[in-house]
C-alpha atoms as a PDB file:
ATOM      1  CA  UNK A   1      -4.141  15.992  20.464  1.00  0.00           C
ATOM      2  CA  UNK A   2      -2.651  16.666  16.729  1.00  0.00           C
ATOM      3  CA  UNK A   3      -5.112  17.167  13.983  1.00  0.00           C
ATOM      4  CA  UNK A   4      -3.933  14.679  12.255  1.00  0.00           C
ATOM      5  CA  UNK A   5      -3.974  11.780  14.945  1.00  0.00           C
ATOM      6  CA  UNK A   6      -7.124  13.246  16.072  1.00  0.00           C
ATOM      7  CA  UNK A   7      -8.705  12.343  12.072  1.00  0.00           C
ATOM      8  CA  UNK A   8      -6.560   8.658  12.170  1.00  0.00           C
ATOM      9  CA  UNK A   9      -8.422   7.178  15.139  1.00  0.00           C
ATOM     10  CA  UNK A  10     -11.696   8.943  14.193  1.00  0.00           C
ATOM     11  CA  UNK A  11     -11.300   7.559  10.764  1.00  0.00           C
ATOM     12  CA  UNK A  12     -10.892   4.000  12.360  1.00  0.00           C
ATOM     13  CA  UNK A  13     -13.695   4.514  15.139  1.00  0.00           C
ATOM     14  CA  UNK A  14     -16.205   5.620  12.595  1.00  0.00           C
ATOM     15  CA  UNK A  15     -17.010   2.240  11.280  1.00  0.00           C
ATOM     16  CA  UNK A  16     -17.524   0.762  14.998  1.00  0.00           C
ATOM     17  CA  UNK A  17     -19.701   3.532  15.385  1.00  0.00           C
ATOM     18  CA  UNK A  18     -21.478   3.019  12.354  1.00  0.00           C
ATOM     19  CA  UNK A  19     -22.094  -1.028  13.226  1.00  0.00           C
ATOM     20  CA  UNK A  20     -23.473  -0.328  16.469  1.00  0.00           C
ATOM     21  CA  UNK A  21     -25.251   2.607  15.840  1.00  0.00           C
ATOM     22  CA  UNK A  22     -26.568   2.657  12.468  1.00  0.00           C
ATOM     23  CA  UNK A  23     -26.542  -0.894  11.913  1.00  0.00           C
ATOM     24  CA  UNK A  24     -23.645  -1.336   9.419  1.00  0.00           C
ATOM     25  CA  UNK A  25     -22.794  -4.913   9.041  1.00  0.00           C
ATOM     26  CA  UNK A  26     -19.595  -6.002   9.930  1.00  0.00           C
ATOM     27  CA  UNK A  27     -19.063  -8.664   7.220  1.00  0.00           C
ATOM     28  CA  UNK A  28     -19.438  -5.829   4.714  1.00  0.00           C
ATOM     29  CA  UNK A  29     -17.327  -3.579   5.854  1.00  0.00           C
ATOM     30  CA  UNK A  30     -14.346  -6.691   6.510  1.00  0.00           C
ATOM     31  CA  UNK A  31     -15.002  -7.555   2.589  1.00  0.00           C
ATOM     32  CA  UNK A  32     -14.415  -3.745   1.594  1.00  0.00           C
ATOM     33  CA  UNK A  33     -11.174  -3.844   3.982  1.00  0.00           C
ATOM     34  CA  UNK A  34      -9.839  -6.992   2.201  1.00  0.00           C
ATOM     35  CA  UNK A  35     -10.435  -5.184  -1.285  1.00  0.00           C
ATOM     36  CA  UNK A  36      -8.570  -1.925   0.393  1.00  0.00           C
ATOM     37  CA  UNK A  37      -5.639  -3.998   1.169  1.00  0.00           C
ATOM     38  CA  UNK A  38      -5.750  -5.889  -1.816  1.00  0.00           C
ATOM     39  CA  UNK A  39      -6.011  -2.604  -4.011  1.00  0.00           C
ATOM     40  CA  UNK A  40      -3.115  -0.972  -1.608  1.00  0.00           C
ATOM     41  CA  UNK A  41      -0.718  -3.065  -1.960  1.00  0.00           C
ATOM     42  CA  UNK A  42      -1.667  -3.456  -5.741  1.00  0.00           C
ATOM     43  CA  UNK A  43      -0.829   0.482  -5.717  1.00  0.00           C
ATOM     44  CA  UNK A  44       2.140   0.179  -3.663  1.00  0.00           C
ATOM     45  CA  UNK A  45       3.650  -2.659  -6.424  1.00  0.00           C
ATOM     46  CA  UNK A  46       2.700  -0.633  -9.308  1.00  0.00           C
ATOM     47  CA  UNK A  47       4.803   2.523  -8.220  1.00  0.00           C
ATOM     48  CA  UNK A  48       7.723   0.554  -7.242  1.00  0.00           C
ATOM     49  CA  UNK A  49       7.866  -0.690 -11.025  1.00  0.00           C
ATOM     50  CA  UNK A  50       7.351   3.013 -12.216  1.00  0.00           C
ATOM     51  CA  UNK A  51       9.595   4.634  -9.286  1.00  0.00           C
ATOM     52  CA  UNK A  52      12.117   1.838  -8.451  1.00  0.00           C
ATOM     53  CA  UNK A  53      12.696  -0.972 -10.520  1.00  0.00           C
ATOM     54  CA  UNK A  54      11.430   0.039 -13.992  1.00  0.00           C
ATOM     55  CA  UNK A  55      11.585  -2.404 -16.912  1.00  0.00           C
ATOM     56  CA  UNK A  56      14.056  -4.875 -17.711  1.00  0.00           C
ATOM     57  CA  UNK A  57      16.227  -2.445 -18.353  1.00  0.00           C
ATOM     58  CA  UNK A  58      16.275  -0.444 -15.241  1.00  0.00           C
ATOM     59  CA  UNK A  59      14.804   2.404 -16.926  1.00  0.00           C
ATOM     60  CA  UNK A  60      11.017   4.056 -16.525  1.00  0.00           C
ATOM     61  CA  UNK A  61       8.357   2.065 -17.842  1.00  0.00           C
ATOM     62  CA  UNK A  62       7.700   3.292 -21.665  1.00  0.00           C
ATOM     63  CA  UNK A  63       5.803   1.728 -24.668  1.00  0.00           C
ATOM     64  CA  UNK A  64       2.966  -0.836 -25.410  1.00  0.00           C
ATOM     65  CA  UNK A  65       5.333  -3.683 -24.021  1.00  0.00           C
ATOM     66  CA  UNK A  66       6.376  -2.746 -20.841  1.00  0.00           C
ATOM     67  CA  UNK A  67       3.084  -1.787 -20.050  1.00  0.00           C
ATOM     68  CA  UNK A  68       2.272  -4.737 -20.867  1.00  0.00           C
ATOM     69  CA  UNK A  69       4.584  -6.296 -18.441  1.00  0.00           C
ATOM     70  CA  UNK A  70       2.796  -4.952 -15.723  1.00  0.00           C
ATOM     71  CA  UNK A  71      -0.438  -5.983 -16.784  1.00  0.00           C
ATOM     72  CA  UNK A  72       0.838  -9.988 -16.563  1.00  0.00           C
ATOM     73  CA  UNK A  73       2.490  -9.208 -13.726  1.00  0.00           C
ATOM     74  CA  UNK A  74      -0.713  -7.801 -12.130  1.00  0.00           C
ATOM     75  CA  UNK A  75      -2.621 -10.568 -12.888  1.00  0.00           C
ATOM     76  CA  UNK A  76      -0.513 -13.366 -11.468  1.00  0.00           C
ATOM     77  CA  UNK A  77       0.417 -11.212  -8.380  1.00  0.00           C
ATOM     78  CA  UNK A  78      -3.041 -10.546  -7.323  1.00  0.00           C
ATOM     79  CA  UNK A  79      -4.125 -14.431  -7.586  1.00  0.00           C
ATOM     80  CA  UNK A  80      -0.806 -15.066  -5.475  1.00  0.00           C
ATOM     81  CA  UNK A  81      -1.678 -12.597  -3.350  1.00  0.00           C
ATOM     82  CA  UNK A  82      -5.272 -12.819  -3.276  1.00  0.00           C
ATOM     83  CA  UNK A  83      -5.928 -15.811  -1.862  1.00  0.00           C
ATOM     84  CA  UNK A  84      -3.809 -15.882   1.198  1.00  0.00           C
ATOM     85  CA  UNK A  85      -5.242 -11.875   2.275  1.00  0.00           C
ATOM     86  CA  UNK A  86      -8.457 -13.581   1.576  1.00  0.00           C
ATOM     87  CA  UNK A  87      -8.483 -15.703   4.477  1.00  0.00           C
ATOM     88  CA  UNK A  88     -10.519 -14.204   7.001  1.00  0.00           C
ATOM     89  CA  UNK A  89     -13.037 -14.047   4.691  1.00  0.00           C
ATOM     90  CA  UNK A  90     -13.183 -17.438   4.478  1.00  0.00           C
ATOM     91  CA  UNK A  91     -13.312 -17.638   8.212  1.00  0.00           C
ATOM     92  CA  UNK A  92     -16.488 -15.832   8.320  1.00  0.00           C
ATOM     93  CA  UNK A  93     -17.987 -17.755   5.778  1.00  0.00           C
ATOM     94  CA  UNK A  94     -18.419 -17.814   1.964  1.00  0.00           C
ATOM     95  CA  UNK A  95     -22.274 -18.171   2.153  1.00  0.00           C
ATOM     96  CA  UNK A  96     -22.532 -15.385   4.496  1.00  0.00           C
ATOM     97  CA  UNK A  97     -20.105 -12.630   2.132  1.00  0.00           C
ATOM     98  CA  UNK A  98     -22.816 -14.199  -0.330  1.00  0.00           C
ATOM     99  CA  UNK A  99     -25.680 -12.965   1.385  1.00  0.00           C
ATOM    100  CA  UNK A 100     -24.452  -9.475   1.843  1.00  0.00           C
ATOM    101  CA  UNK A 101     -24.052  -8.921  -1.710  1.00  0.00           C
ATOM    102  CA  UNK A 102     -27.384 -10.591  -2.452  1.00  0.00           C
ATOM    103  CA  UNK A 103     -29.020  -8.002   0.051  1.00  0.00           C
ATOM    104  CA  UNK A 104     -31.227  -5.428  -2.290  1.00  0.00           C
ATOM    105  CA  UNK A 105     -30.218  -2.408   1.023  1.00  0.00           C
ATOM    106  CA  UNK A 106     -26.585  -3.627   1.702  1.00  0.00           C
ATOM    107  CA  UNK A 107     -24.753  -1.391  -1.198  1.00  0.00           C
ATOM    108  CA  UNK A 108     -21.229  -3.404  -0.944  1.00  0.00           C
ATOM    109  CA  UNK A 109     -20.957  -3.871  -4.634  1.00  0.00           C
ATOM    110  CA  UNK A 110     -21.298   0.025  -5.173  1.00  0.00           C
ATOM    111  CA  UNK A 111     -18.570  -0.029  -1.690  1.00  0.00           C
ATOM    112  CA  UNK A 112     -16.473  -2.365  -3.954  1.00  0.00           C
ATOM    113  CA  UNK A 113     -16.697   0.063  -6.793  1.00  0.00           C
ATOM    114  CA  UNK A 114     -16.152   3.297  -4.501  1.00  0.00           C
ATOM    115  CA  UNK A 115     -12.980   1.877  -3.330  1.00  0.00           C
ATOM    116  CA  UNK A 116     -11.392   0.432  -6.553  1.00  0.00           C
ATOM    117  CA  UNK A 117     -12.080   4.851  -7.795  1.00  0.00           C
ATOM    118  CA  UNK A 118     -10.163   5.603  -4.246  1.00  0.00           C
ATOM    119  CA  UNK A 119      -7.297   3.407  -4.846  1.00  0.00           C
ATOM    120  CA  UNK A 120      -7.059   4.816  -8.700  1.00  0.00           C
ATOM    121  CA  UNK A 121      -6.935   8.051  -6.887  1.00  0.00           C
ATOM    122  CA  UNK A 122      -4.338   7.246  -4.853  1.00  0.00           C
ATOM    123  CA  UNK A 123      -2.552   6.167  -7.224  1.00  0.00           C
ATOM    124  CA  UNK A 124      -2.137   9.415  -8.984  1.00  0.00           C
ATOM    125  CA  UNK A 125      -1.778  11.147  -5.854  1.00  0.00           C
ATOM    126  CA  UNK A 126       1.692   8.765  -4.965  1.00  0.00           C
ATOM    127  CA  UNK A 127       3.075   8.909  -8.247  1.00  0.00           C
ATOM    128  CA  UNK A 128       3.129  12.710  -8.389  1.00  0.00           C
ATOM    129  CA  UNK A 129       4.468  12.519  -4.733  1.00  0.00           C
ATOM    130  CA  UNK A 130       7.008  10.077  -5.161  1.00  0.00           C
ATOM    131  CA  UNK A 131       8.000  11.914  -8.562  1.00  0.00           C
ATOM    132  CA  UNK A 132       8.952  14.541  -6.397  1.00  0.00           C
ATOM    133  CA  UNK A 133      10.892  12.556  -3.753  1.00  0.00           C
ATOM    134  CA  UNK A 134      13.940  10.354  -3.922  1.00  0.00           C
ATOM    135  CA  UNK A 135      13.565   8.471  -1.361  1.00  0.00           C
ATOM    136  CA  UNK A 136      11.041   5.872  -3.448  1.00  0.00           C
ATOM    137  CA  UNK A 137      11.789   2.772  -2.263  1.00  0.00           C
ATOM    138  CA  UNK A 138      12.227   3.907   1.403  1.00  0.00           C
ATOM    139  CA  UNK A 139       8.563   5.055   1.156  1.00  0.00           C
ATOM    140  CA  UNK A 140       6.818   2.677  -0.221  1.00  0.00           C
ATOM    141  CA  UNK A 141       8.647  -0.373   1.520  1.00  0.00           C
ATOM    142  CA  UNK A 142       7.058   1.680   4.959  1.00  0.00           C
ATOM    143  CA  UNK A 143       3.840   1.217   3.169  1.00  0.00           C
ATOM    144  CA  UNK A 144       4.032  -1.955   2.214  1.00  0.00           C
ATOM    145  CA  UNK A 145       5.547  -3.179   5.805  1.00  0.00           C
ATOM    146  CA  UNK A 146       2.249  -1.173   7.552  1.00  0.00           C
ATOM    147  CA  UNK A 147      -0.374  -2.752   4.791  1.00  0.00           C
ATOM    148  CA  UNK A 148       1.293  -6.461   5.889  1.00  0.00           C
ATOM    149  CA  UNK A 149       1.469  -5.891   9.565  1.00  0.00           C
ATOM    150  CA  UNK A 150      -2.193  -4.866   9.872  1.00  0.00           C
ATOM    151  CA  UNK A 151      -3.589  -7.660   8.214  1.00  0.00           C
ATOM    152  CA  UNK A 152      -1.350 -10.346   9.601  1.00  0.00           C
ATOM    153  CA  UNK A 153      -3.125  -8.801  12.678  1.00  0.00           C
ATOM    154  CA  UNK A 154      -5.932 -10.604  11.787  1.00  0.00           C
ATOM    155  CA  UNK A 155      -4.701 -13.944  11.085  1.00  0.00           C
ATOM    156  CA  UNK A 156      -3.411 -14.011  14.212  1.00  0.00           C
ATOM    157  CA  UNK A 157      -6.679 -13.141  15.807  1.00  0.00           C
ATOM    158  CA  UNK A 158      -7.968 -15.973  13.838  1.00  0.00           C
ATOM    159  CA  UNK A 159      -5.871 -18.257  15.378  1.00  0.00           C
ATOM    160  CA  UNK A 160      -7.270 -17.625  18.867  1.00  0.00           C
ATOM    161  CA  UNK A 161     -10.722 -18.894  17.296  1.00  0.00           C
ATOM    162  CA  UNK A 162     -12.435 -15.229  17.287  1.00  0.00           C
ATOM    163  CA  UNK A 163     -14.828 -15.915  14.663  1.00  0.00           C
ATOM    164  CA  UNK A 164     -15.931 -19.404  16.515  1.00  0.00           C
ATOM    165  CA  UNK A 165     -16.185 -17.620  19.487  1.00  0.00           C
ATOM    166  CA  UNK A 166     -18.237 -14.289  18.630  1.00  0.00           C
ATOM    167  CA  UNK A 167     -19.918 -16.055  15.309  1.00  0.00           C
ATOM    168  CA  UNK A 168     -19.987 -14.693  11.687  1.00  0.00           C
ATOM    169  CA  UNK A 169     -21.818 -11.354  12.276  1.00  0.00           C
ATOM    170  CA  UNK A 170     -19.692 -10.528  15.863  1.00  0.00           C
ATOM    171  CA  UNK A 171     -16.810 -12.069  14.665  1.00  0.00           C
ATOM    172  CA  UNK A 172     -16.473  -9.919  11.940  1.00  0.00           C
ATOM    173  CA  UNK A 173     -17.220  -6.899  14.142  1.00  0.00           C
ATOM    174  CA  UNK A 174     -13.845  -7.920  16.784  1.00  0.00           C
ATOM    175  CA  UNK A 175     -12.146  -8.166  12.893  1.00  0.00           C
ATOM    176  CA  UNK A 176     -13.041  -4.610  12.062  1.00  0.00           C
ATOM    177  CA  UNK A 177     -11.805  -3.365  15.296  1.00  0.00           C
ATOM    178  CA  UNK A 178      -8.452  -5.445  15.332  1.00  0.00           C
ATOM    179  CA  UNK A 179      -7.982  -4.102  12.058  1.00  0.00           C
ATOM    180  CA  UNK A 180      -8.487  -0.303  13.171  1.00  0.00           C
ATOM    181  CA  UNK A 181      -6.473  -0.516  16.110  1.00  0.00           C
ATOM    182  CA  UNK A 182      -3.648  -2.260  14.339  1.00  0.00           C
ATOM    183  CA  UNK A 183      -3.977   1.099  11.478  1.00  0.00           C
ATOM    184  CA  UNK A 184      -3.524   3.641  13.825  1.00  0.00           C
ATOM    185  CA  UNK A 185      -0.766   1.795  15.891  1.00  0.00           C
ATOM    186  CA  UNK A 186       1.345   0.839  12.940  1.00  0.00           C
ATOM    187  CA  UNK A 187       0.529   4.383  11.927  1.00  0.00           C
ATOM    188  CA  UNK A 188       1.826   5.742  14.643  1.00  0.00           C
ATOM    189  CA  UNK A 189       4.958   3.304  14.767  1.00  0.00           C
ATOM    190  CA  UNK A 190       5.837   2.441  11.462  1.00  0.00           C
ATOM    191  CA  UNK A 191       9.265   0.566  12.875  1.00  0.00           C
ATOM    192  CA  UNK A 192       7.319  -1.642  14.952  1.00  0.00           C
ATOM    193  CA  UNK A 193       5.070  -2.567  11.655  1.00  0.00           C
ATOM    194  CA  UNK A 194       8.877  -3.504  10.022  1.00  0.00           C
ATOM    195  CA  UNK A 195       9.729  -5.368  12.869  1.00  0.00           C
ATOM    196  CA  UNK A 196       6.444  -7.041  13.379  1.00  0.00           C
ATOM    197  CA  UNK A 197       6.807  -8.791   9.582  1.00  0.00           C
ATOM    198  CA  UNK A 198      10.177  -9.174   9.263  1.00  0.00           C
ATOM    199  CA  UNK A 199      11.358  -9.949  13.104  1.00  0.00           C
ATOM    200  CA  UNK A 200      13.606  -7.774  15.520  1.00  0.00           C
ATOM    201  CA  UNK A 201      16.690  -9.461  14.152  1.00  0.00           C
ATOM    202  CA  UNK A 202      15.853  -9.260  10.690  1.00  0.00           C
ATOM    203  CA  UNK A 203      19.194  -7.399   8.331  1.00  0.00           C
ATOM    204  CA  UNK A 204      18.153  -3.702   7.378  1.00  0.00           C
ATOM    205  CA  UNK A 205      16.461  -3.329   3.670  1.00  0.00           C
ATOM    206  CA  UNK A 206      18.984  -2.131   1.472  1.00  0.00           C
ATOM    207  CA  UNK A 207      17.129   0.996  -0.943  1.00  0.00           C
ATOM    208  CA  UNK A 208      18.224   1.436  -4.315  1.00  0.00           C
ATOM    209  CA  UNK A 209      18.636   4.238  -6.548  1.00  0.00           C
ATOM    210  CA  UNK A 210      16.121   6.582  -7.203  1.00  0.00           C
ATOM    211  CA  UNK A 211      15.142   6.424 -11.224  1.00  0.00           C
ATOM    212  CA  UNK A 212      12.789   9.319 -11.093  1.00  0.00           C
ATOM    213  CA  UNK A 213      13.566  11.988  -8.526  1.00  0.00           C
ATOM    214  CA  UNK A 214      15.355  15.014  -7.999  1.00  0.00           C
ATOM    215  CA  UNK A 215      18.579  13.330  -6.950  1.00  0.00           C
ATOM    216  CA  UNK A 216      18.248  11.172 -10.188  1.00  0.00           C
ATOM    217  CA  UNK A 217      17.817  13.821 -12.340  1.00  0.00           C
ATOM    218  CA  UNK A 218      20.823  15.613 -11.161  1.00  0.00           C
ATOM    219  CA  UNK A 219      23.064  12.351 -11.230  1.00  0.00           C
ATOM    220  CA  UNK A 220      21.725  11.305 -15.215  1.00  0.00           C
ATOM    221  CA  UNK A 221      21.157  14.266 -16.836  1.00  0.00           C
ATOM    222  CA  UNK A 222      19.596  14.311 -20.208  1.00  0.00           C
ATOM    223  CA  UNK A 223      21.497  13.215 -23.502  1.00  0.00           C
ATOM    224  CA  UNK A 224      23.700  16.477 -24.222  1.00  0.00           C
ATOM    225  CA  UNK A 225      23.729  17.443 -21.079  1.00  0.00           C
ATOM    226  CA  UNK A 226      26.190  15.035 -19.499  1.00  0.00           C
ATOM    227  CA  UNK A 227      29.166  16.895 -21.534  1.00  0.00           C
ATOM    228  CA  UNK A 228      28.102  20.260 -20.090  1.00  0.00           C
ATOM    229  CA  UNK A 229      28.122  18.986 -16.691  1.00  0.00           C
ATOM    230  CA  UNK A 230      31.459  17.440 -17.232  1.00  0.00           C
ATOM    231  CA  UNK A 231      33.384  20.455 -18.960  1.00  0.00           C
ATOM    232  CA  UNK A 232      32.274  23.113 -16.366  1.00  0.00           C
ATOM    233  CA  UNK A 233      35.075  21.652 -13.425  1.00  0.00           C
ATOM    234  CA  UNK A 234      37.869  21.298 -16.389  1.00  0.00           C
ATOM    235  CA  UNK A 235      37.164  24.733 -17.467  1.00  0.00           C
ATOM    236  CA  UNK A 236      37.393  26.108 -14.098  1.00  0.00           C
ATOM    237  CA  UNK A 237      40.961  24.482 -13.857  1.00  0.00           C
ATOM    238  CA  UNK A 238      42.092  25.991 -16.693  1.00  0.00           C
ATOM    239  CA  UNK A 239      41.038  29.647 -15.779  1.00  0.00           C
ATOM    240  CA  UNK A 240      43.099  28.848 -12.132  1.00  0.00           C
ATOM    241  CA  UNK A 241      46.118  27.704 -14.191  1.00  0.00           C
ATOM    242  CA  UNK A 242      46.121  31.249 -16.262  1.00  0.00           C
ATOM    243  CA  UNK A 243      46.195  32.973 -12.893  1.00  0.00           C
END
């Protein structure tokens, strides 16, 4: 078994383990999975508007007022957004995500905190990646497509009355393992994750131009630079002509 699927499913089995064993609570560790998905696909939206789509003017974000931009943008995003991917939670019960925070030994708020410094993290870790790649949008449209699929997982395991069946604390514990299978088989299958939101028949996503990346910088060279690049094949015409 690979390393690296070897550390995916015990990265995913490790909060089972720590619920039945060590007496994690479920509804805890759904809450801190709706704030990683929440944060995730926060992340994923801010580098498209640094690595893909830019400012109004299709160029990288720069100054006080684009930055700006995003910050609006972030804020009515994430109460679109917010609400729906809160659903589950709801399922389980607003009183009972009240009590876990209330509890002086759970430690969710300091969970909350840990995984809002994670996502910052990975933030910096993606942009200097994707700053290095030009295939941007590619990228982070497979991340976005795997952060969807594996939480529509759970709505539909809500549908079939989970929660109602198992109860709050149980239910919640089915949740956290529908929600690690569904990471390391979208993991493992990111075109089944595409397929899964957008449908077998859906038309293929058309990617854009990179603004960022090597294949950018070769293509829009900086000011000064473009004349250079242009003289070189008219100068190489002219030497053939002397000879």
């Amino acid at each position: 078994m690979p390393s690296s699927l070897a550390a995916l499913i015990a990265s995913n089995l490790a909060p089972l383990i720590g619920i039945l064993v060590l007496g994690w609570s479920p509804i805890a560790i759904l809450v801190l999975y709706f704030v990683d998905t929440l944060l995730s696909l926060g992340v994923v939206l801010l580098m498209v508007m640094m690595h893909v789509t830019g400012n109004a003017q299709g160029r990288p974000l720069s100054g006080v007022k684009d930055w700006a931009q995003v910050v609006v943008a972030f804020i009515i995003l994430g109460g679109i957004f917010g609400l729906p991917l809160s659903l589950p939670l709801w399922f389980i019960g607003p009183e009972h995500i009240a009590a876990e925070f209330e509890r002086p030994d759970s430690g969710l708020a300091y969970g909350v905190l840990v995984q809002a410094l994670m996502s910052a993290l990975t933030a910096v870790r993606m942009h200097r990646e994707l700053k290095a790649r030009d295939d941007d949008d590619r990228l982070l449209a497979r991340r976005a497509l795997f952060l969807a699929a594996r939480w529509i997982t759970l709505f539909f395991a809500m549908t079939f009355g989970v929660v109602g069946l198992f109860g709050p604390r149980w239910g919640a514990f089915v949740l956290v393992a529908i929600y690690g299978g569904a990471s390391v088989y979208f993991e493992l299958f990111p075109d089944r994750a595409e397929r899964f939101v957008r449908g077998a028949n859906a038309k293929p996503i058309k990617y854009d131009d990179d603004l960022d990346g090597p294949t950018s910088a070769a293509v829009s060279p900086p000011d000064g630079a473009a004349s250079v690049v242009a003289e070189k094949p008219a100068a190489k015409r002219g030497r053939d002509k002397r000879r």
